[in-house]
N, C-alpha and C. Protein backbone atom coordinates (compact mmCIF):
# COMPACT_ATOMS: atom_id res chain seq x y z
N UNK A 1 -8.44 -19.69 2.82
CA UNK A 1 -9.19 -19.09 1.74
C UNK A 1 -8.83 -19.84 0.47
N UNK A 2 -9.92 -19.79 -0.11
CA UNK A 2 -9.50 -20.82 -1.60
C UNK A 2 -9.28 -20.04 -2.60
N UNK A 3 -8.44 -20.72 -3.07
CA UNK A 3 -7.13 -20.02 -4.82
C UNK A 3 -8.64 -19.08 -5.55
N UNK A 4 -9.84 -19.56 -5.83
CA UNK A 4 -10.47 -19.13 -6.58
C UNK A 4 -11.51 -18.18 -6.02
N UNK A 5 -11.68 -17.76 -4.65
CA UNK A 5 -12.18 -17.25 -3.60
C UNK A 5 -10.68 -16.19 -3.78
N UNK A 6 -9.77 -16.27 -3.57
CA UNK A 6 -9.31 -15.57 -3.22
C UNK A 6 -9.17 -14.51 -4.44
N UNK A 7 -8.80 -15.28 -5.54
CA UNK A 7 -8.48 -14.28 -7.04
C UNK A 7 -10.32 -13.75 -7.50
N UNK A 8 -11.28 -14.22 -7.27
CA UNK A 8 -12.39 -13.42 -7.54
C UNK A 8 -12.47 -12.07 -6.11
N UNK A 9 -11.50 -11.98 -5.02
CA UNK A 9 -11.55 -11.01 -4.26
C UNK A 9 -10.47 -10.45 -5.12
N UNK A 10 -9.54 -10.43 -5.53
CA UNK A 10 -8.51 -9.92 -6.08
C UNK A 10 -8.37 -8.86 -7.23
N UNK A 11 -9.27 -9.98 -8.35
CA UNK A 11 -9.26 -9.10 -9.90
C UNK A 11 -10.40 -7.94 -9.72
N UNK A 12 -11.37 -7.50 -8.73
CA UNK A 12 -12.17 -6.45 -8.93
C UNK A 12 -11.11 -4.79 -8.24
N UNK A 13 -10.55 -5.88 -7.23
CA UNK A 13 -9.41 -4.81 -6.76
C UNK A 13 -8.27 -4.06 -7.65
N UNK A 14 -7.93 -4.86 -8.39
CA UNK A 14 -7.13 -5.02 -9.62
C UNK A 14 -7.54 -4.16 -10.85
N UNK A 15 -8.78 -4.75 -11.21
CA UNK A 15 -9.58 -3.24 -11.92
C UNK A 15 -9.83 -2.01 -11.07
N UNK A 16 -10.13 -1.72 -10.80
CA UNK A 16 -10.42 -0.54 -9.96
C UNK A 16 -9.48 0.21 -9.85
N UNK A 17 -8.17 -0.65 -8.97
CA UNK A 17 -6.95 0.13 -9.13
C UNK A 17 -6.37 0.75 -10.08
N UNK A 18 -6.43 -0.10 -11.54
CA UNK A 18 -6.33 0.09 -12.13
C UNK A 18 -6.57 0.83 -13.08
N UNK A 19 -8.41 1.61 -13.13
CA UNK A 19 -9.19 2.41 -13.42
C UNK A 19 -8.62 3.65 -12.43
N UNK A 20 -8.46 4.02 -10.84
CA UNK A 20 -8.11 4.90 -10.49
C UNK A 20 -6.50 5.45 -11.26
N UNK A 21 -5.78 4.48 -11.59
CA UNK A 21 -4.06 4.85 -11.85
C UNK A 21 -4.41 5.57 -13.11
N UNK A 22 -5.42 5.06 -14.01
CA UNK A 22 -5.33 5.74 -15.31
C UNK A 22 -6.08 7.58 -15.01
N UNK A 23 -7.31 7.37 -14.13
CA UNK A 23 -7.99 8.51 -14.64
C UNK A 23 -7.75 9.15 -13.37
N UNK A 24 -7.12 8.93 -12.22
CA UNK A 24 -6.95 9.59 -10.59
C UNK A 24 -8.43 9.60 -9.82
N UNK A 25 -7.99 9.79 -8.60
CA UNK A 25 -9.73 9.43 -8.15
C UNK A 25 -10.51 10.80 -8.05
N UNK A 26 -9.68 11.81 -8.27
CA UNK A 26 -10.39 13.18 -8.20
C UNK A 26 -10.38 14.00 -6.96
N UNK A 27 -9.51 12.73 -6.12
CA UNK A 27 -9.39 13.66 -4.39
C UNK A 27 -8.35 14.63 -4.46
N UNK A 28 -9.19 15.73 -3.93
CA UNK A 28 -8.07 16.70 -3.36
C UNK A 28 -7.92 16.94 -2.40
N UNK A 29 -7.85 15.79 -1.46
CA UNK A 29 -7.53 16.13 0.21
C UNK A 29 -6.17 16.63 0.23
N UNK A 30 -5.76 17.54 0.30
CA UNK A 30 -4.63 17.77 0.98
C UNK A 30 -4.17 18.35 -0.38
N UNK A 31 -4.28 18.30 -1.21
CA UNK A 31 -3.51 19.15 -2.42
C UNK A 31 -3.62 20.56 -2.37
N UNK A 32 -2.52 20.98 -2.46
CA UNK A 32 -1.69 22.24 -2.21
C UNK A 32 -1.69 22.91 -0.82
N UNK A 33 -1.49 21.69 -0.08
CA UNK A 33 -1.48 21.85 1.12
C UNK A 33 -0.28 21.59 2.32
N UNK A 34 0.48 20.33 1.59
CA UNK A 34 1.95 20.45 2.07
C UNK A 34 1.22 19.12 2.66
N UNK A 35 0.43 18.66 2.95
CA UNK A 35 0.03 17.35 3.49
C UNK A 35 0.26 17.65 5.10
N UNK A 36 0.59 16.89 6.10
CA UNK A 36 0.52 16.85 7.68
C UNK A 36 2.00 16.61 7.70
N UNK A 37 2.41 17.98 8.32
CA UNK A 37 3.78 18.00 8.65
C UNK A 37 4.28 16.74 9.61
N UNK A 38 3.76 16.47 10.44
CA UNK A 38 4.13 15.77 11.85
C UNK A 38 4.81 14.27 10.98
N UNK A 39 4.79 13.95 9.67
CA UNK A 39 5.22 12.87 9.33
C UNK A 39 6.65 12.68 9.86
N UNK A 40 7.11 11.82 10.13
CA UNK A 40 8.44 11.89 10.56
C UNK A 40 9.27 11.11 9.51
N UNK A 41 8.78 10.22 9.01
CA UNK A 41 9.18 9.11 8.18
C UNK A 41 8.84 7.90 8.60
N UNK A 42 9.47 6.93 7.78
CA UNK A 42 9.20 4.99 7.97
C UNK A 42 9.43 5.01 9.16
N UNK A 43 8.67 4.22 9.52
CA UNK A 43 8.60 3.25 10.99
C UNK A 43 9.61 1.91 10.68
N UNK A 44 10.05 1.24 11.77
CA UNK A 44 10.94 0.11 11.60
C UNK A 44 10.10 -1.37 11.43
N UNK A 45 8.52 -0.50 11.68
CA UNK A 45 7.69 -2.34 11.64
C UNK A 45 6.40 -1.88 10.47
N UNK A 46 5.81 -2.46 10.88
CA UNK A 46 4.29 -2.85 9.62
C UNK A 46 3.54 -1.43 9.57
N UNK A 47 2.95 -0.66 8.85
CA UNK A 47 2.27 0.27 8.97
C UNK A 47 1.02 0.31 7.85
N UNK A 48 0.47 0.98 7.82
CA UNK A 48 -1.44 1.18 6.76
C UNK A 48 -1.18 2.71 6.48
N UNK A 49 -0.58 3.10 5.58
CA UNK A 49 -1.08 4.69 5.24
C UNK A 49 -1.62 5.16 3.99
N UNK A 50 -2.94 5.98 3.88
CA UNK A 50 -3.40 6.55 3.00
C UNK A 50 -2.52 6.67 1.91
N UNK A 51 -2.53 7.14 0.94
CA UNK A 51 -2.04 7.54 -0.51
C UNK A 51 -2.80 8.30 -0.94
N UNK A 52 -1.43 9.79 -1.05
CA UNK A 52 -1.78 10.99 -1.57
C UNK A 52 -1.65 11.30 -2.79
N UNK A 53 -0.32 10.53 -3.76
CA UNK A 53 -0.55 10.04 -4.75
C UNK A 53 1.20 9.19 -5.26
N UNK A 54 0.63 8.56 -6.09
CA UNK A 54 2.14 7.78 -6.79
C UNK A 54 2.22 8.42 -8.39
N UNK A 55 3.56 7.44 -8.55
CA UNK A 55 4.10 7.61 -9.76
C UNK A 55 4.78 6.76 -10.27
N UNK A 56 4.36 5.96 -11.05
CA UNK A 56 5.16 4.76 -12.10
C UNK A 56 5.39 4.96 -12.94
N UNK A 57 6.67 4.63 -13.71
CA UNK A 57 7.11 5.02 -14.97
C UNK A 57 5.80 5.66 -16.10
N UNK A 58 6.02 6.76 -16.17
CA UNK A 58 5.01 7.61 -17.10
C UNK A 58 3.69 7.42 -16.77
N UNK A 59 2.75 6.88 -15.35
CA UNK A 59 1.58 6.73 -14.64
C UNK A 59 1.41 7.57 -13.91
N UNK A 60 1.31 8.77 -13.63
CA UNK A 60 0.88 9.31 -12.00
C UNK A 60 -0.62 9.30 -11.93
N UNK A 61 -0.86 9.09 -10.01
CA UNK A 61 -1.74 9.06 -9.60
C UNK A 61 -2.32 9.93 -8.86
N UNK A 62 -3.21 10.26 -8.30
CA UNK A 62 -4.03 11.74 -7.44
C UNK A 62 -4.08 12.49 -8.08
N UNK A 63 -4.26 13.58 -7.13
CA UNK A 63 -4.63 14.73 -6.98
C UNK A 63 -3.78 14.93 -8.67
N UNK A 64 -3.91 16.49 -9.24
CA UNK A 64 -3.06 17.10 -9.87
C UNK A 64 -2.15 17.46 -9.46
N UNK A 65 -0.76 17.44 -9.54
CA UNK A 65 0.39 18.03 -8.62
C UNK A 65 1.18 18.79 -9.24
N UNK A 66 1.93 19.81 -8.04
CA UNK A 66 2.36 20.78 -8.96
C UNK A 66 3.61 19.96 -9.93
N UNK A 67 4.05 20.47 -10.94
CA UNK A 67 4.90 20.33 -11.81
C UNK A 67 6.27 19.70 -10.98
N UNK A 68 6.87 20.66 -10.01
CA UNK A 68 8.22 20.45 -9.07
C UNK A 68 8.04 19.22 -8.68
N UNK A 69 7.11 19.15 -7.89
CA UNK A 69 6.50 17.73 -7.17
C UNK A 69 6.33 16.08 -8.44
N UNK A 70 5.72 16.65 -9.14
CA UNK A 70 5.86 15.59 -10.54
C UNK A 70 6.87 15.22 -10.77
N UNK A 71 8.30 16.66 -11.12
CA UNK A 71 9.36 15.92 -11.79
C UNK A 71 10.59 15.15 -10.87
N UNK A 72 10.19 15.40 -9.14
CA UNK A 72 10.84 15.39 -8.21
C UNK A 72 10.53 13.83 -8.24
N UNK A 73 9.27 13.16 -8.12
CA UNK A 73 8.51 11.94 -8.57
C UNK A 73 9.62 10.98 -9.53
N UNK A 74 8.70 11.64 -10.80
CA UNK A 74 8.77 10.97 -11.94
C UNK A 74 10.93 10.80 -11.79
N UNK A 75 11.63 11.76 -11.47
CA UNK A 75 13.23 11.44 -11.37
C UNK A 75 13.66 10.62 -10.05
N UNK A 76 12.96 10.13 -9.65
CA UNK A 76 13.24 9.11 -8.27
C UNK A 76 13.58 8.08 -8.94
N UNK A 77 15.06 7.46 -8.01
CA UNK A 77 14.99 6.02 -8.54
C UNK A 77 14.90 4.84 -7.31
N UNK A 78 14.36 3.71 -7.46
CA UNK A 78 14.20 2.58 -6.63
C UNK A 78 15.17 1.86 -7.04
N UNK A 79 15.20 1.32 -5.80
CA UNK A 79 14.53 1.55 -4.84
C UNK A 79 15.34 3.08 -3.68
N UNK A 80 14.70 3.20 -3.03
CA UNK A 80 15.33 4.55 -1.98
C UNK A 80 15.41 4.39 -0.45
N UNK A 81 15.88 5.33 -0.02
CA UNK A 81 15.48 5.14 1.23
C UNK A 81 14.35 6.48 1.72
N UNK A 82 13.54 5.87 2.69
CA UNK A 82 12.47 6.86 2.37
C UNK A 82 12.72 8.52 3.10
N UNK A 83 11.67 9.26 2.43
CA UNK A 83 12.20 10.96 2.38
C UNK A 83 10.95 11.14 2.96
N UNK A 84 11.00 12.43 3.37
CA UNK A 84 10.27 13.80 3.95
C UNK A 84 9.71 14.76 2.76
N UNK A 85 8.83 14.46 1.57
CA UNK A 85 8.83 15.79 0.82
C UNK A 85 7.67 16.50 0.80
N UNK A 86 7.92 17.79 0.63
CA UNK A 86 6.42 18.65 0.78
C UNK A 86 5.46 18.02 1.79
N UNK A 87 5.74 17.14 2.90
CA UNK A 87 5.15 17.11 3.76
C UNK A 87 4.47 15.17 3.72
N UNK A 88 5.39 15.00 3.05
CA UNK A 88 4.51 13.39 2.77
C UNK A 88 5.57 12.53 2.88
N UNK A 89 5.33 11.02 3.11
CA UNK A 89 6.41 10.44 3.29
C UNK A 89 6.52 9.90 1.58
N UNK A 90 7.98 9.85 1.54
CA UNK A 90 8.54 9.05 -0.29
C UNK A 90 8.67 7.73 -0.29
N UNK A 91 8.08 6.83 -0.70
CA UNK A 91 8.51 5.53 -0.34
C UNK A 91 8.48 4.84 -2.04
N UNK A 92 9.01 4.08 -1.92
CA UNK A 92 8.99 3.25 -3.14
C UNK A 92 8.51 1.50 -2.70
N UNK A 93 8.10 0.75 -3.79
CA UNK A 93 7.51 -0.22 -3.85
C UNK A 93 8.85 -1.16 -4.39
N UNK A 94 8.11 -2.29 -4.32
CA UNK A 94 9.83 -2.99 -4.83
C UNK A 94 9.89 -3.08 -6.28
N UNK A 95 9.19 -2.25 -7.25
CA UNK A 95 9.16 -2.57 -8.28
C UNK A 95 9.53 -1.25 -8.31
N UNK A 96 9.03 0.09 -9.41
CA UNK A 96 9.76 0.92 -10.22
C UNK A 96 8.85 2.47 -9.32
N UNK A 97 7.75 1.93 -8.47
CA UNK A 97 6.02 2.81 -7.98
C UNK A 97 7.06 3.70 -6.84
N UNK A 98 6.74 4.78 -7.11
CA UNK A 98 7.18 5.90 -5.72
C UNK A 98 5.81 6.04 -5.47
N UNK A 99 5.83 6.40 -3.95
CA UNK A 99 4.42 6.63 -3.63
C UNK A 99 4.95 7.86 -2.55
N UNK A 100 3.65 8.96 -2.52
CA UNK A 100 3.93 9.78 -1.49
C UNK A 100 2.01 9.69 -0.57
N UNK A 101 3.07 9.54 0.69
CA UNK A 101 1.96 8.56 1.95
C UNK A 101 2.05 9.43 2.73
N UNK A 102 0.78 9.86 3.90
CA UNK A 102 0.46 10.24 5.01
C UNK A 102 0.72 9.80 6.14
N UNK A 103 -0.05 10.48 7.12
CA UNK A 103 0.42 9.81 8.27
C UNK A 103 -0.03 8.04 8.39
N UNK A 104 0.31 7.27 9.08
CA UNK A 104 -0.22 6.29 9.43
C UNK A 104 -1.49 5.82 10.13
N UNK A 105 -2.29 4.77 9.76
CA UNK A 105 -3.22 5.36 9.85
C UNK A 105 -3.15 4.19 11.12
N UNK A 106 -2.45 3.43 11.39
CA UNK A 106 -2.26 2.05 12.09
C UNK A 106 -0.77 1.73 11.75
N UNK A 107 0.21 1.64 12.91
CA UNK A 107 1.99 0.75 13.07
C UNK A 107 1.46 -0.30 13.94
N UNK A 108 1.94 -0.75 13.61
CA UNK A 108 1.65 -2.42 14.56
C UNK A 108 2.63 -3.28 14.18
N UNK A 109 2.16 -4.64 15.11
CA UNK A 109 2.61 -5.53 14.67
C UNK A 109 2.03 -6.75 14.15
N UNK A 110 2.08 -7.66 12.96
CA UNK A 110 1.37 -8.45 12.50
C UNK A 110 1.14 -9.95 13.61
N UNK A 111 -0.15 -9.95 13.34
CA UNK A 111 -0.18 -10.97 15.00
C UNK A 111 0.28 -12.37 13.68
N UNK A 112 -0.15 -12.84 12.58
CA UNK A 112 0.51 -14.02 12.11
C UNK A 112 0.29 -13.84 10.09
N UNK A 113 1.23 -14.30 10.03
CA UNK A 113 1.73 -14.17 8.15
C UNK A 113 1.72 -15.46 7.45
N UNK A 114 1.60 -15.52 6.51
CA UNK A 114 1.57 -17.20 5.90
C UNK A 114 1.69 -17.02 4.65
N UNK A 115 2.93 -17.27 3.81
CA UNK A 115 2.98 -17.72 2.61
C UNK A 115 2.12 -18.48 1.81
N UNK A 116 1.10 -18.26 0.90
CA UNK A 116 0.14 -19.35 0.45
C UNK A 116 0.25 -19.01 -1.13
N UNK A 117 -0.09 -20.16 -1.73
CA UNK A 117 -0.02 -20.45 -3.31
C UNK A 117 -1.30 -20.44 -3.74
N UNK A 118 -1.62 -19.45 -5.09
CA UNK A 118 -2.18 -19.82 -5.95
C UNK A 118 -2.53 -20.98 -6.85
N UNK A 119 -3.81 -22.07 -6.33
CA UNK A 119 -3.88 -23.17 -7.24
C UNK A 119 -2.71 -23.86 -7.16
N UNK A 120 -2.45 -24.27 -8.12
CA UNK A 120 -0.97 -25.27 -8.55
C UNK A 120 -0.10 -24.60 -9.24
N UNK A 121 -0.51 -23.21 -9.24
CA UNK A 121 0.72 -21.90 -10.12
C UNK A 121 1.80 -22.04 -9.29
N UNK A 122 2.38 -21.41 -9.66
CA UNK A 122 4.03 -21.00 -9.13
C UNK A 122 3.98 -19.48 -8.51
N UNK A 123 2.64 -19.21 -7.97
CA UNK A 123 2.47 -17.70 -7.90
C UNK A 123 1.86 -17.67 -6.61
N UNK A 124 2.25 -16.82 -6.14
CA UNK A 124 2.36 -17.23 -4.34
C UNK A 124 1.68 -15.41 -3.55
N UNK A 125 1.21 -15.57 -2.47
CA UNK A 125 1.26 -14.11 -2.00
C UNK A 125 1.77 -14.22 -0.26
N UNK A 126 1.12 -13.23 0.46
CA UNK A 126 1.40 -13.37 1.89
C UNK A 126 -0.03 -13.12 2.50
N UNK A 127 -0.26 -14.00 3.32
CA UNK A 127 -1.41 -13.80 3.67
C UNK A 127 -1.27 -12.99 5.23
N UNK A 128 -1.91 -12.09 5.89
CA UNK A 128 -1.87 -11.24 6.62
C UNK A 128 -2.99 -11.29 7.30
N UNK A 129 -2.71 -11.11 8.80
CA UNK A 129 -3.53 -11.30 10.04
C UNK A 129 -3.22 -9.82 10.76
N UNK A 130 -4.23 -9.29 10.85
CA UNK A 130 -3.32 -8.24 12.19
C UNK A 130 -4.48 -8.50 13.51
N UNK A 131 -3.59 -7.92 14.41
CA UNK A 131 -3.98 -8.20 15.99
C UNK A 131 -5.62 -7.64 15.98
N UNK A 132 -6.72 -8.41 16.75
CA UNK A 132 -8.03 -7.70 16.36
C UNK A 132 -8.03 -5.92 17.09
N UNK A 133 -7.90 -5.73 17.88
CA UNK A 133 -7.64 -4.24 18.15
C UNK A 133 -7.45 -3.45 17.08
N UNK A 134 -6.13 -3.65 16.55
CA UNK A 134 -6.03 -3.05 15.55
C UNK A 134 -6.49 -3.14 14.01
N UNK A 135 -6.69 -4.16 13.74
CA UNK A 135 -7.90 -4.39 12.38
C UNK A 135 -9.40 -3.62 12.69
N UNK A 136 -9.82 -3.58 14.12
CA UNK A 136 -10.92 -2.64 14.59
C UNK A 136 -10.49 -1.45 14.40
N UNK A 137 -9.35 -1.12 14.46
CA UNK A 137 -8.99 0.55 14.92
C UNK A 137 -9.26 0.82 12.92
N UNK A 138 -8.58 -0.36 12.93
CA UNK A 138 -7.72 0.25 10.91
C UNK A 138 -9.27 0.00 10.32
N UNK A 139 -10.43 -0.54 10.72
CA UNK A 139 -12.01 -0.67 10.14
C UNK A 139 -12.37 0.51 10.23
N UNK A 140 -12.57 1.16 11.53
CA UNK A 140 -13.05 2.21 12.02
C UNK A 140 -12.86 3.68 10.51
N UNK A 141 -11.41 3.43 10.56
CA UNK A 141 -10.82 4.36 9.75
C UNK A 141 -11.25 4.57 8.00
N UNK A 142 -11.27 3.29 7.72
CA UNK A 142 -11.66 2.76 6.53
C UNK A 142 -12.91 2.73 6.01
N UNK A 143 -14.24 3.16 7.05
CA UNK A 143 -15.28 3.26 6.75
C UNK A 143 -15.32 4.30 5.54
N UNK A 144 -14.54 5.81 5.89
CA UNK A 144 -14.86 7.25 4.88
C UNK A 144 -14.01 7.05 4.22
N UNK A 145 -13.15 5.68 3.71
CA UNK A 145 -12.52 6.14 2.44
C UNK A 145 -12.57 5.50 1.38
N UNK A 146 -13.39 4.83 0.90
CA UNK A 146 -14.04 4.31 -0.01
C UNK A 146 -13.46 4.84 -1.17
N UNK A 147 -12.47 4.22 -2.13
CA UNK A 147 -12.22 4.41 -3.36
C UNK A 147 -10.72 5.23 -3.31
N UNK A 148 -10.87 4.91 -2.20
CA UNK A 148 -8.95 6.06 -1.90
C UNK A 148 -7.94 4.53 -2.08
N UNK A 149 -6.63 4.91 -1.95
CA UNK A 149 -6.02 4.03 -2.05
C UNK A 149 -4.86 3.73 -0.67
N UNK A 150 -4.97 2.63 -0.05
CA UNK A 150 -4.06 2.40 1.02
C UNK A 150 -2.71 1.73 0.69
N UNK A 151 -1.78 2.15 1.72
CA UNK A 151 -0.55 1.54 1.26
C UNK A 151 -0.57 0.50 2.17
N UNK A 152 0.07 -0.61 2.14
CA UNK A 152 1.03 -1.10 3.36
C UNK A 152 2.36 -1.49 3.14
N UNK A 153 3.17 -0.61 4.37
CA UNK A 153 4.70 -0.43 4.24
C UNK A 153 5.09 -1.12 5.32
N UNK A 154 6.81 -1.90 4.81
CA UNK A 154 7.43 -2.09 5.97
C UNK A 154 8.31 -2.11 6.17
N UNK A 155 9.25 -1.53 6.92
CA UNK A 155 10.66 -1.21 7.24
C UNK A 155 11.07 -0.29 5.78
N UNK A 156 10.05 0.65 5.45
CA UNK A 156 10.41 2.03 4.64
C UNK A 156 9.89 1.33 3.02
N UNK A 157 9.51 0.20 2.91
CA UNK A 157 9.03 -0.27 1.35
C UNK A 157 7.33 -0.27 1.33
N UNK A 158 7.19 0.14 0.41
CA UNK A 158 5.80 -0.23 0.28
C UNK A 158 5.78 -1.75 -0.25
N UNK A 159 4.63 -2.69 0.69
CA UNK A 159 4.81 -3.89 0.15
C UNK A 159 3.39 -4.22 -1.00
N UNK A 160 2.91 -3.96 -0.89
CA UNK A 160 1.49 -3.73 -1.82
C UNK A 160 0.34 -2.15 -1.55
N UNK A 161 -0.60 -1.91 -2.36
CA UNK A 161 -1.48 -0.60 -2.49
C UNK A 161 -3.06 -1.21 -2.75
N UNK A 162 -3.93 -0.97 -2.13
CA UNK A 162 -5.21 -1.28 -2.69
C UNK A 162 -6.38 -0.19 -2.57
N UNK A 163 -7.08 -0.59 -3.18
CA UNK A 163 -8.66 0.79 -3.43
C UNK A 163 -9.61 0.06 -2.83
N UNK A 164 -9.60 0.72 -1.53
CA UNK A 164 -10.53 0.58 -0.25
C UNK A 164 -12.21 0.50 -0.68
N UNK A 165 -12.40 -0.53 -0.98
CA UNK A 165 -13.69 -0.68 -0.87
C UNK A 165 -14.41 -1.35 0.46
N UNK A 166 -15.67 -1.79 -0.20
CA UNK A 166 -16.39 -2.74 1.55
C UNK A 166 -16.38 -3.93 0.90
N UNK A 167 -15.75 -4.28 0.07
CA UNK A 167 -15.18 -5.74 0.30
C UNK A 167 -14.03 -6.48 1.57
N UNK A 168 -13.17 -5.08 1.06
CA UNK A 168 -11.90 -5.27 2.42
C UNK A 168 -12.04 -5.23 3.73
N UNK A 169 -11.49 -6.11 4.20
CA UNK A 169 -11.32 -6.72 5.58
C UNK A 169 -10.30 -6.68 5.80
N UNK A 170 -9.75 -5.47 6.94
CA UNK A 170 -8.38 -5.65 7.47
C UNK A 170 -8.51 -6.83 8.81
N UNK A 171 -9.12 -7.42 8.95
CA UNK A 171 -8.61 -8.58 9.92
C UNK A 171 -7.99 -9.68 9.32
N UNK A 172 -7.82 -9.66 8.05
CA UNK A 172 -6.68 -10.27 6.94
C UNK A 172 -7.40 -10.07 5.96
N UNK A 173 -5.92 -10.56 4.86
CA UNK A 173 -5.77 -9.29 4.02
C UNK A 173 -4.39 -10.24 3.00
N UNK A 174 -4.82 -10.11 1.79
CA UNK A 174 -3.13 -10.83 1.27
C UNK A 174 -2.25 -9.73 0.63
N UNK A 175 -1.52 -9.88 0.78
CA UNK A 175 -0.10 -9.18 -0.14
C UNK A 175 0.41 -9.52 -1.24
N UNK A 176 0.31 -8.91 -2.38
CA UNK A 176 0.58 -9.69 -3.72
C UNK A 176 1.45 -8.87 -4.19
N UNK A 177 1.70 -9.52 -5.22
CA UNK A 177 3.20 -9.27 -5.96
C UNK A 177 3.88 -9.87 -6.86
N UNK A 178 5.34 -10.16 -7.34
CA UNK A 178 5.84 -11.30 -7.90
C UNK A 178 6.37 -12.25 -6.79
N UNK A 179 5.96 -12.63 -5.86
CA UNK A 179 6.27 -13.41 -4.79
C UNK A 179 6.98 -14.76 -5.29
N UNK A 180 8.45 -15.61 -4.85
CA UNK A 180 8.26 -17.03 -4.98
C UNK A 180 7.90 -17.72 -4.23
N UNK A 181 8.08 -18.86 -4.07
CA UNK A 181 7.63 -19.36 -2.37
C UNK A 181 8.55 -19.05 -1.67
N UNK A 182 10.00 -19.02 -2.16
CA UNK A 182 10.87 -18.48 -1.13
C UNK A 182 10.87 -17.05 -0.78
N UNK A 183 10.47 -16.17 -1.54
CA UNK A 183 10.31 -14.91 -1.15
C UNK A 183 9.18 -14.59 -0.31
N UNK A 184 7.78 -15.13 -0.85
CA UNK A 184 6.86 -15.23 0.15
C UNK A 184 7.08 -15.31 1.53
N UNK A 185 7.79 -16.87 1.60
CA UNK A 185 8.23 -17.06 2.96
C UNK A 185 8.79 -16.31 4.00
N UNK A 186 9.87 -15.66 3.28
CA UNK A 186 11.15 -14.94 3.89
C UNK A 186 10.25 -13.66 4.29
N UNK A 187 9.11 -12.70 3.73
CA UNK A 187 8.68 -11.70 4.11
C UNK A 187 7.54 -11.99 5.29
N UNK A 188 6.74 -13.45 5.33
CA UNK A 188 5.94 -13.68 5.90
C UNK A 188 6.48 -13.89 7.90
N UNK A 189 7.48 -14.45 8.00
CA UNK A 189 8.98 -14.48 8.75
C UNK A 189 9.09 -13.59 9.31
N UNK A 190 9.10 -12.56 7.83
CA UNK A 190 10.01 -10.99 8.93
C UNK A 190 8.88 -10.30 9.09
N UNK A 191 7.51 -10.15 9.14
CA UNK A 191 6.40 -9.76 9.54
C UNK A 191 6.04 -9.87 10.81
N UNK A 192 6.60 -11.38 10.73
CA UNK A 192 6.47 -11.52 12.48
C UNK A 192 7.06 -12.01 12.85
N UNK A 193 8.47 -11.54 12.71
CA UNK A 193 9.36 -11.53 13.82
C UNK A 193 9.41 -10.49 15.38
């Protein structure tokens, strides 16, 4: 995929997300509901789960939540190891973002990963393949959620979040971040190991 192909797929994702973090998307699936008990917590490999909502330094996202739940949030520190609360899994991002996630919507394993660079920047992401079965299974799913936000976690971190439109294609997919090339690398590695 090309540097400029790839960042015109990027920056509409980027707004959007960005438009949902400020104003929430207005879903109340599952609010005041305790979310789906059966969560158990992080998986030890790659996973896709919905987002019920986050919280970044003075940002929250979703639903309205109760107050307890907010300040339980907003006093988390990252990184953590991930929790069980009110029925959702706690995960944090590698930056400052707690997120509270559902069940999974797809665990797998990544069939191949690739470190790739932006242009001639110094700014790098992970590019992501998953097995076709499961990019079918994780399509299937992705049809009714249009404008929700997905996580993808691994080994208990959230590694990036995006707002599911029909642009996205889970039969790859990049991972962004402050990546270097050596960091890129090293996560692209343990993806598929």
């Amino acid at each position: 995929m090309g540097a400029v192909r790839l960042l015109r797929s990027l920056v509409p994702l980027a707004l959007v997300a960005g438009l949902l973090a400020a104003c929430g998307n207005g879903s109340s699936s599952g609010a005041g509901s305790g979310g789906d008990s059966t969560i158990l917590g992080a998986s030890s490999g790659f996973e896709a789960r919905t987002v019920f909502a986050r919280y970044a330094p003075g940002v929250p996202f979703g639903p309205q939540l109760p107050k307890a739940l907010l300040q339980q949030l907003s006093s988390q520190s990252c990184p953590m190891k991930p929790t069980v609360l009110d029925g959702y899994l706690m995960e944090c991002d590698t930056g400052k973002t707690v997120y509270l996630l559902q069940n999974p919507i797809v665990s797998s394993d990544v069939a191949s990963a690739t470190a790739q660079q932006i242009g001639h920047k110094n700014i790098w992401y992970v590019e992501v393949k998953l097995d076709p079965t499961v990019s079918q299974k994780l399509s299937s799913q992705l049809a009714s959620m249009t404008g929700e936000q997905l996580a993808f976690t691994y080994n208990g971190t959230v590694l990036t979040s995006i707002a599911v439109d029909n642009s996205f294609h889970p039969e790859h997919f990049a991972i962004t971040g402050e990546y270097t090339k050596a960091t890129a690398t090293q996560l692209a590695s343990e993806l598929t190991s």
